[in-house]
Protein backbone atom coordinates (compact mmCIF):
# COMPACT_ATOMS: atom_id res chain seq x y z
CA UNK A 1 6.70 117.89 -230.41
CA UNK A 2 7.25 119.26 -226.70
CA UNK A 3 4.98 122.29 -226.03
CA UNK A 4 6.74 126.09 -226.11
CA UNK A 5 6.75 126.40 -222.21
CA UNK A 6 7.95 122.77 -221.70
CA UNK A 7 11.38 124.27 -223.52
CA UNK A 8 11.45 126.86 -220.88
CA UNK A 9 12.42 126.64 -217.15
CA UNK A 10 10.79 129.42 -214.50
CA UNK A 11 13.24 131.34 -213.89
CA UNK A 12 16.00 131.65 -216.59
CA UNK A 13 19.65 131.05 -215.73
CA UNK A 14 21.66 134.11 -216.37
CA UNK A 15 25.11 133.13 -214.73
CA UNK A 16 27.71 133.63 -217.66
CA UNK A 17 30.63 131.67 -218.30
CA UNK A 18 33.12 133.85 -219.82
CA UNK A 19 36.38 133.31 -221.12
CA UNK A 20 39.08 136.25 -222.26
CA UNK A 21 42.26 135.44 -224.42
CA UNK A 22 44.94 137.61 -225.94
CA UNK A 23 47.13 136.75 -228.85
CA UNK A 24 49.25 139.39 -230.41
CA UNK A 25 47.31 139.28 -233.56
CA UNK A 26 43.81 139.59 -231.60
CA UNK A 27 42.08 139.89 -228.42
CA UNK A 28 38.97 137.66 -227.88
CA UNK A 29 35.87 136.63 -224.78
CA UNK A 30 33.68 134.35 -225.33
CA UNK A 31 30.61 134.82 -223.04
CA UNK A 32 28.06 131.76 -222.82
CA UNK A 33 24.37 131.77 -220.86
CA UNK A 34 22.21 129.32 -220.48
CA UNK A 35 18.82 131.30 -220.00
CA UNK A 36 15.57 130.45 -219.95
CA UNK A 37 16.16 127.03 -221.80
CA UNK A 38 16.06 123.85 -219.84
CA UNK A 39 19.42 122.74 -220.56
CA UNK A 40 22.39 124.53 -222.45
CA UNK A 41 23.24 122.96 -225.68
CA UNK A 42 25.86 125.22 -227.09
CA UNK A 43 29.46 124.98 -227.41
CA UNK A 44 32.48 126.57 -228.61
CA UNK A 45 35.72 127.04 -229.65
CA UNK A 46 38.09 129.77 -228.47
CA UNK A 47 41.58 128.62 -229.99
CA UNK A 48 44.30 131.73 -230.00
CA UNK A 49 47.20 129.03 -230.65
CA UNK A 50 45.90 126.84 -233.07
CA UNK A 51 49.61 127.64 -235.27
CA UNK A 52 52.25 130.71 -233.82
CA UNK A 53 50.03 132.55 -236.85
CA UNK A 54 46.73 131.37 -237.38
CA UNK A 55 43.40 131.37 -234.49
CA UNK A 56 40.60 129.38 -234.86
CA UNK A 57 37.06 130.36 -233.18
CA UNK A 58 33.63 128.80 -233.81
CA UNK A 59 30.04 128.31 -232.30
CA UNK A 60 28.18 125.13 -232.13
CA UNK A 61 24.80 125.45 -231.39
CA UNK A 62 22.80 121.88 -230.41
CA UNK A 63 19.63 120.85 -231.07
CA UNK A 64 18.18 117.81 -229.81
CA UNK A 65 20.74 117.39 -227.26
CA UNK A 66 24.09 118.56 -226.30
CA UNK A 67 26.39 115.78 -227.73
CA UNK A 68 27.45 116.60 -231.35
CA UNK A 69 27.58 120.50 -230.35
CA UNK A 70 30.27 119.09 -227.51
CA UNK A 71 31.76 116.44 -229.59
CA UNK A 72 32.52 119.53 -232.53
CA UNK A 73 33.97 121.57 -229.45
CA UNK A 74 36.37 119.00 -228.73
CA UNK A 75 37.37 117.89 -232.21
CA UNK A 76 36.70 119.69 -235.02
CA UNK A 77 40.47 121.97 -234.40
CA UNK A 78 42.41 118.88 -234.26
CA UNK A 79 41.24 117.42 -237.43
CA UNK A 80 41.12 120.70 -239.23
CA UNK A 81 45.20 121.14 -238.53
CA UNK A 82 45.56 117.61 -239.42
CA UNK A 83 43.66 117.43 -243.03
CA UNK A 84 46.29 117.27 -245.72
CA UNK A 85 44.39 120.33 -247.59
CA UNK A 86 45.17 122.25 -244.21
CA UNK A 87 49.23 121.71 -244.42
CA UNK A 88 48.88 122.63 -247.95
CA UNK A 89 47.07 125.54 -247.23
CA UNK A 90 43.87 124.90 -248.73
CA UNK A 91 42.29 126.39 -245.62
CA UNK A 92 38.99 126.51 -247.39
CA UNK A 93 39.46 122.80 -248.90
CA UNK A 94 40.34 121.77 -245.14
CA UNK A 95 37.12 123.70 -243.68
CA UNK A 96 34.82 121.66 -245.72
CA UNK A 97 36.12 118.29 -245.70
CA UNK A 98 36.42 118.99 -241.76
CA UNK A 99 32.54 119.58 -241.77
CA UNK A 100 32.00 116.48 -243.77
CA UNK A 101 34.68 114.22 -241.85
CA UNK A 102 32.76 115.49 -238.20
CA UNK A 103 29.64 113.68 -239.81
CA UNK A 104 31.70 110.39 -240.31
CA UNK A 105 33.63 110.53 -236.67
CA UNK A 106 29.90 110.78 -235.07
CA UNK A 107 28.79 108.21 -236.71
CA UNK A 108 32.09 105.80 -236.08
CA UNK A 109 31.64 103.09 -232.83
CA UNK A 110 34.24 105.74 -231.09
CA UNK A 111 32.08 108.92 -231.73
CA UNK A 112 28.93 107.10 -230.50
CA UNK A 113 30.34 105.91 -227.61
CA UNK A 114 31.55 109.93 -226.97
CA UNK A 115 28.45 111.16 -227.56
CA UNK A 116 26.54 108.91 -225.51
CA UNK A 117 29.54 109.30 -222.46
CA UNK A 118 28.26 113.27 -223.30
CA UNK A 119 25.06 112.59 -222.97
CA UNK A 120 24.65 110.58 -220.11
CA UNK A 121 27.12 112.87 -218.07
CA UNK A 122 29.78 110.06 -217.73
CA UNK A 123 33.28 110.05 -218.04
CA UNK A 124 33.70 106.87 -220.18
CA UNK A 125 31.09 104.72 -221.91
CA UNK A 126 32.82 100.63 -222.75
CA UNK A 127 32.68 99.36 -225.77
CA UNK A 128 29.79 96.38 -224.77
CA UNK A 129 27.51 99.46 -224.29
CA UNK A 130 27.42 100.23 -228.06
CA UNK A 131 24.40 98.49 -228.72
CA UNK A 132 22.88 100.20 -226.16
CA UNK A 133 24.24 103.93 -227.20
CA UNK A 134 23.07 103.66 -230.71
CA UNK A 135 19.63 102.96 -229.55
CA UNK A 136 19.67 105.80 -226.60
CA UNK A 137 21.05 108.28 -228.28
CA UNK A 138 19.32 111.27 -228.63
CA UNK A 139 18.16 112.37 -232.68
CA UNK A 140 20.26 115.67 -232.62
CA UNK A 141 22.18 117.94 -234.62
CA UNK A 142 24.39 121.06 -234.35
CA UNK A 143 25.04 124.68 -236.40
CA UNK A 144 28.47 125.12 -236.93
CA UNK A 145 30.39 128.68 -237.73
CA UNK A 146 33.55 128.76 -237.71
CA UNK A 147 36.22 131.24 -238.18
CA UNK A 148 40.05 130.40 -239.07
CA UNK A 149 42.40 133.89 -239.12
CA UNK A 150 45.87 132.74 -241.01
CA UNK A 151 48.07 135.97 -240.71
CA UNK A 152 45.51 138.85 -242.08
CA UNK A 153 43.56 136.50 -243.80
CA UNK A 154 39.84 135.17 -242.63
CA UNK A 155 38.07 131.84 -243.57
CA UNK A 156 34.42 131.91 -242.61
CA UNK A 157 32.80 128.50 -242.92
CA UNK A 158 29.00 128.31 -242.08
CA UNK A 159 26.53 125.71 -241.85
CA UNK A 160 23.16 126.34 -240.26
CA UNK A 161 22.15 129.29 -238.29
CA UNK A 162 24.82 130.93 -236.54
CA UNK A 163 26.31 133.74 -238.06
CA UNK A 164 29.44 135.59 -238.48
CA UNK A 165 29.89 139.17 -238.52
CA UNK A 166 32.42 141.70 -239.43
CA UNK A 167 32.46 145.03 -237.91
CA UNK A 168 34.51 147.62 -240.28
CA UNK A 169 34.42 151.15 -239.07
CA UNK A 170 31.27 150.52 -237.14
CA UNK A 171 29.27 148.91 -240.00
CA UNK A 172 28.47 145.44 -240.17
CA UNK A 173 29.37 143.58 -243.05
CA UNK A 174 27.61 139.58 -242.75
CA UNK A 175 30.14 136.88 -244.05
CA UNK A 176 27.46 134.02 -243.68
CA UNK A 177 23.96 133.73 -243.98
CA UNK A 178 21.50 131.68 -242.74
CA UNK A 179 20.60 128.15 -243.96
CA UNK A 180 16.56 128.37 -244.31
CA UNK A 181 13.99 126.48 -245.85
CA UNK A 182 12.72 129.57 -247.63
CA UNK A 183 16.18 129.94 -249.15
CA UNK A 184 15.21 128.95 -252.76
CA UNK A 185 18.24 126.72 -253.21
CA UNK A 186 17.67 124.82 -249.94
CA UNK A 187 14.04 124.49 -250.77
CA UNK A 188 14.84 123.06 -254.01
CA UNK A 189 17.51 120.70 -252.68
CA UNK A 190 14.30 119.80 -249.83
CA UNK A 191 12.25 118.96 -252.53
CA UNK A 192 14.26 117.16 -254.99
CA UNK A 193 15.35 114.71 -251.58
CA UNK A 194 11.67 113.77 -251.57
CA UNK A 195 11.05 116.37 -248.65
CA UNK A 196 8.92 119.49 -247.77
CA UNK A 197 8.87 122.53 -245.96
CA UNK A 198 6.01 123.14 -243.56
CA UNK A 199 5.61 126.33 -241.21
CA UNK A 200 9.89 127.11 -242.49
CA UNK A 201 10.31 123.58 -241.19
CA UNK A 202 12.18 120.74 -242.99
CA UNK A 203 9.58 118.04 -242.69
CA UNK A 204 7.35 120.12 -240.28
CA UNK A 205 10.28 119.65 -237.90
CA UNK A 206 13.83 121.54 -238.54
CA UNK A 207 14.05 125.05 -239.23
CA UNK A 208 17.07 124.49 -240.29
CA UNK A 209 18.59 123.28 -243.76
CA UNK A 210 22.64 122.33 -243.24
CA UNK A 211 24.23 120.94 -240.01
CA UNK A 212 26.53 118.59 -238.62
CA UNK A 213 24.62 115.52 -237.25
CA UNK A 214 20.77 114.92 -237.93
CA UNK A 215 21.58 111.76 -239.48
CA UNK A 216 17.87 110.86 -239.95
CA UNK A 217 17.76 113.18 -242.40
CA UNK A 218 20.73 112.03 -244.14
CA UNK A 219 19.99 108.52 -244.56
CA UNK A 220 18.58 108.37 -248.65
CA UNK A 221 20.80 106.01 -249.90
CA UNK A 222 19.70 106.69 -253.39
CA UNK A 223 21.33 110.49 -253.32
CA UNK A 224 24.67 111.85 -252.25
CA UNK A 225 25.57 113.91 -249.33
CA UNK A 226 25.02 117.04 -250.75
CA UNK A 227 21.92 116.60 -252.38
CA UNK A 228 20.12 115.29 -248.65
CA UNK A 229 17.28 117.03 -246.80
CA UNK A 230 19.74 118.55 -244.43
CA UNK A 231 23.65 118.83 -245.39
CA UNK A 232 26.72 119.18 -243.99
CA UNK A 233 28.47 121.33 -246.15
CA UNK A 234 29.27 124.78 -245.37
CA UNK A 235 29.26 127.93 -247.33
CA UNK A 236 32.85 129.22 -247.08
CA UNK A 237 33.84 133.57 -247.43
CA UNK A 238 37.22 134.85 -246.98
CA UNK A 239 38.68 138.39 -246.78
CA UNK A 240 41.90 140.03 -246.42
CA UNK A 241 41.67 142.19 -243.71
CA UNK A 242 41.89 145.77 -243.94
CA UNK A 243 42.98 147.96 -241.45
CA UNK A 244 39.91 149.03 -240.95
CA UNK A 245 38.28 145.80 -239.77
CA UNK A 246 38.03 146.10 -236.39
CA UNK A 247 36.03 142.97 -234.79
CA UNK A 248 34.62 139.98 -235.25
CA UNK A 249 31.60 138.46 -233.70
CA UNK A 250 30.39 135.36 -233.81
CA UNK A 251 27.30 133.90 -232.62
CA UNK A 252 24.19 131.53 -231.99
CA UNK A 253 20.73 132.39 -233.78
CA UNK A 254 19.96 133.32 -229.69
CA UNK A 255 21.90 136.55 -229.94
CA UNK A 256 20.22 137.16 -233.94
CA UNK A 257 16.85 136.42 -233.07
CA UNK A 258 17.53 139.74 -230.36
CA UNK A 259 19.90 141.59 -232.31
CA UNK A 260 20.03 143.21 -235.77
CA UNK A 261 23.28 142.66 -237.27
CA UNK A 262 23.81 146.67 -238.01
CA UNK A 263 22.38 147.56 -234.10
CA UNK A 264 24.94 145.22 -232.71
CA UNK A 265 27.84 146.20 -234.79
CA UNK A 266 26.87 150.10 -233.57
CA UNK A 267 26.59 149.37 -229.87
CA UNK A 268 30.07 147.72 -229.65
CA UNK A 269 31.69 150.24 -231.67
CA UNK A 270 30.00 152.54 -229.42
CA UNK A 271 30.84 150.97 -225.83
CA UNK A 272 34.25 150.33 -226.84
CA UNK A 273 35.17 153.61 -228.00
CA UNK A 274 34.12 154.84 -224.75
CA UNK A 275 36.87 152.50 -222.68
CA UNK A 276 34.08 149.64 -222.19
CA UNK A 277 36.33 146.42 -222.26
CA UNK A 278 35.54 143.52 -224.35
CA UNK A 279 34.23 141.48 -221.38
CA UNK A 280 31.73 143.74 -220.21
CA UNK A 281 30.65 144.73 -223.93
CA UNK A 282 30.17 140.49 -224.83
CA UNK A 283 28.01 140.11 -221.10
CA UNK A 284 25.71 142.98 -221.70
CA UNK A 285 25.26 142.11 -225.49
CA UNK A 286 24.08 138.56 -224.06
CA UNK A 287 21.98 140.18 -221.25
CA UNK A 288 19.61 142.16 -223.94
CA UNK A 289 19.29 138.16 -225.66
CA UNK A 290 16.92 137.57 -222.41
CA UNK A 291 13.12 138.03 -223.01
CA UNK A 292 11.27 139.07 -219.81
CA UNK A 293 8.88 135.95 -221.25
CA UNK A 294 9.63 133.92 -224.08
CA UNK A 295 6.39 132.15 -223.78
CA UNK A 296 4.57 135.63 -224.63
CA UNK A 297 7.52 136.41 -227.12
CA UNK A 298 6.71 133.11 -228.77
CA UNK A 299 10.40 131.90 -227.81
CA UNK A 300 12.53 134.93 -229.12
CA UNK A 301 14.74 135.27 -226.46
CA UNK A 302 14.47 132.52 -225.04
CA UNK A 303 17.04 130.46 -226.11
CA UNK A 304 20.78 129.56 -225.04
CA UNK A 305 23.22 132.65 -225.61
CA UNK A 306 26.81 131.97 -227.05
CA UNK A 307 28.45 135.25 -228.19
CA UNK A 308 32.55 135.26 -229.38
CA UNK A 309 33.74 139.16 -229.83
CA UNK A 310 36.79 139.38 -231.31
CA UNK A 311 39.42 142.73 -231.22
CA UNK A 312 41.40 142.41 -234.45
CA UNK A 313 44.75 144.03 -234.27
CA UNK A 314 45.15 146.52 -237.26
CA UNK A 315 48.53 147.00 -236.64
CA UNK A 316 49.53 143.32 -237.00
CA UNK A 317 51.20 142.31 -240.56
């Protein structure tokens, strides 16, 4: 285990990538910062045009490295609108074999050579280099929340972390929660696998229960998938929305660990109401996610930042 300030760099990185899109059933920015960690291991997908009626927007947040967080950006909306549950609109069916099938591509001689072009900053990694990728590649995982809107219908699928949030007339309503070890149903799973919890770690290690990735955790071949230390499959909400719903955020445990669900949901229906444009709202929300020290804050706010805000369009049908 790496020491708290080794996770840190001096001086935190606080340049934003930001990215706006408009669709006529929503407006959305995604705003991303890297900030005091030494490397930025999220990822993301803003997709307005997944179908003429349906948008599909998630956060990945890594852990351990950066490649299955940028694998799941690149993939995971290409195989969801190709399962066969997705074209017969079992959108929730298609979310969760999608989560399971990400596991399997990772793990395929094509996913590992991805990953390990990913991780090694190159453009291509040949097929002779396998041997060598397997070996190399970092032990690393990703959350994954992920929101599919189909008309004025929401699919929230969750595994880790990362959360998803509905704001309805300036309340927040949560449509995930987070994957824990002191959830008693993850702890019990833990246990039964042969595991333990430690300090809310898996193993003294994760503080995690469910992601995509962590195959070392995975590997009992005595149990099935969903009965391993750490699993893949997500907890899946949906809703009808009501004209009343008014955003959507998604985000990274960076932006929880700062923000209250309730406080966060006020100050956007707050800065909004007073003519404060989405962009500006997303890139001050991630600002207050910085710690002046998150050595002395014992890491809260110290982590990589990737916020999604969401405008949903009431009037839409």
């Amino acid at each position: 285990m790496h020491s708290m300030v080794s996770q840190f760099l001096e001086q935190p990185q606080t340049s934003k990538q930001t990215i706006e899109a408009v669709s006529p059933a929503l407006s959305a920015v995604c705003c991303c910062m890297q900030g005091w960690r030494v490397a930025m291991e999220d990822a993301h997908i803003l997709n307005l045009t997944l179908e003429e009626d349906a948008q599909l927007l998630a956060v990945f947040d890594g852990h351990g490295g950066k490649d299955i967080s940028v694998f799941l950006g690149r993939h995971f909306a290409g195989e969801l609108l190709n399962s066969a549950k997705y074209q017969n609109g079992d959108y929730e069916g298609a979310l969760k074999d999608t989560y399971l099938l990400m596991d399997q591509l990772l793990l395929s001689d094509t996913g590992v050579k991805e990953r390990y072009s990913i991780f090694k900053g190159q453009r291509e990694v040949y097929a002779n280099d396998l041997t060598l990728a397997r070996r190399e590649l970092p032990t690393s995982g990703s959350t994954a929340v992920v929101a599919l809107l189909k008309r004025r219908h929401l699919w929230v699928a969750n595994a880790g972390d990362s959360r998803c949030v509905l704001i309805s007339g300036g309340r927040a309503l949560e449509l995930t929660h987070d994957h824990k070890p002191s959830v008693p149903t993850e702890l019990f799973r833990i246990r039964e696998a042969g595991g333990s919890v430690t300090e809310n770690r898996v193993n003294g290690v994760l503080n995690l229960t469910r992601s995509i990735g962590d195959f070392e955790y995975k590997g009992n071949s005595r149990l099935p998938i969903e009965r391993q230390l750490i699993i893949a499959q997500p907890e899946v909400t949906n809703k009808r929305l009501d004209r009343e719903d008014e955003y959507l955020v998604l985000g990274c445990d960076g932006v929880w660990d700062m923000w209250n669900t309730q406080d966060l949901a006020g100050f956007v229906a707050e800065q909004t109401a007073q003519g404060v444009g989405l962009r500006t709202v997303a890139e001050e929300v991630c600002n207050r996610c910085l710690a002046a020290d998150p050595v002395l804050s014992e890491g809260c706010g110290g982590d990589n930042v990737t916020l999604i805000l969401v405008r949903l369009a009431a009037s839409n049908p």
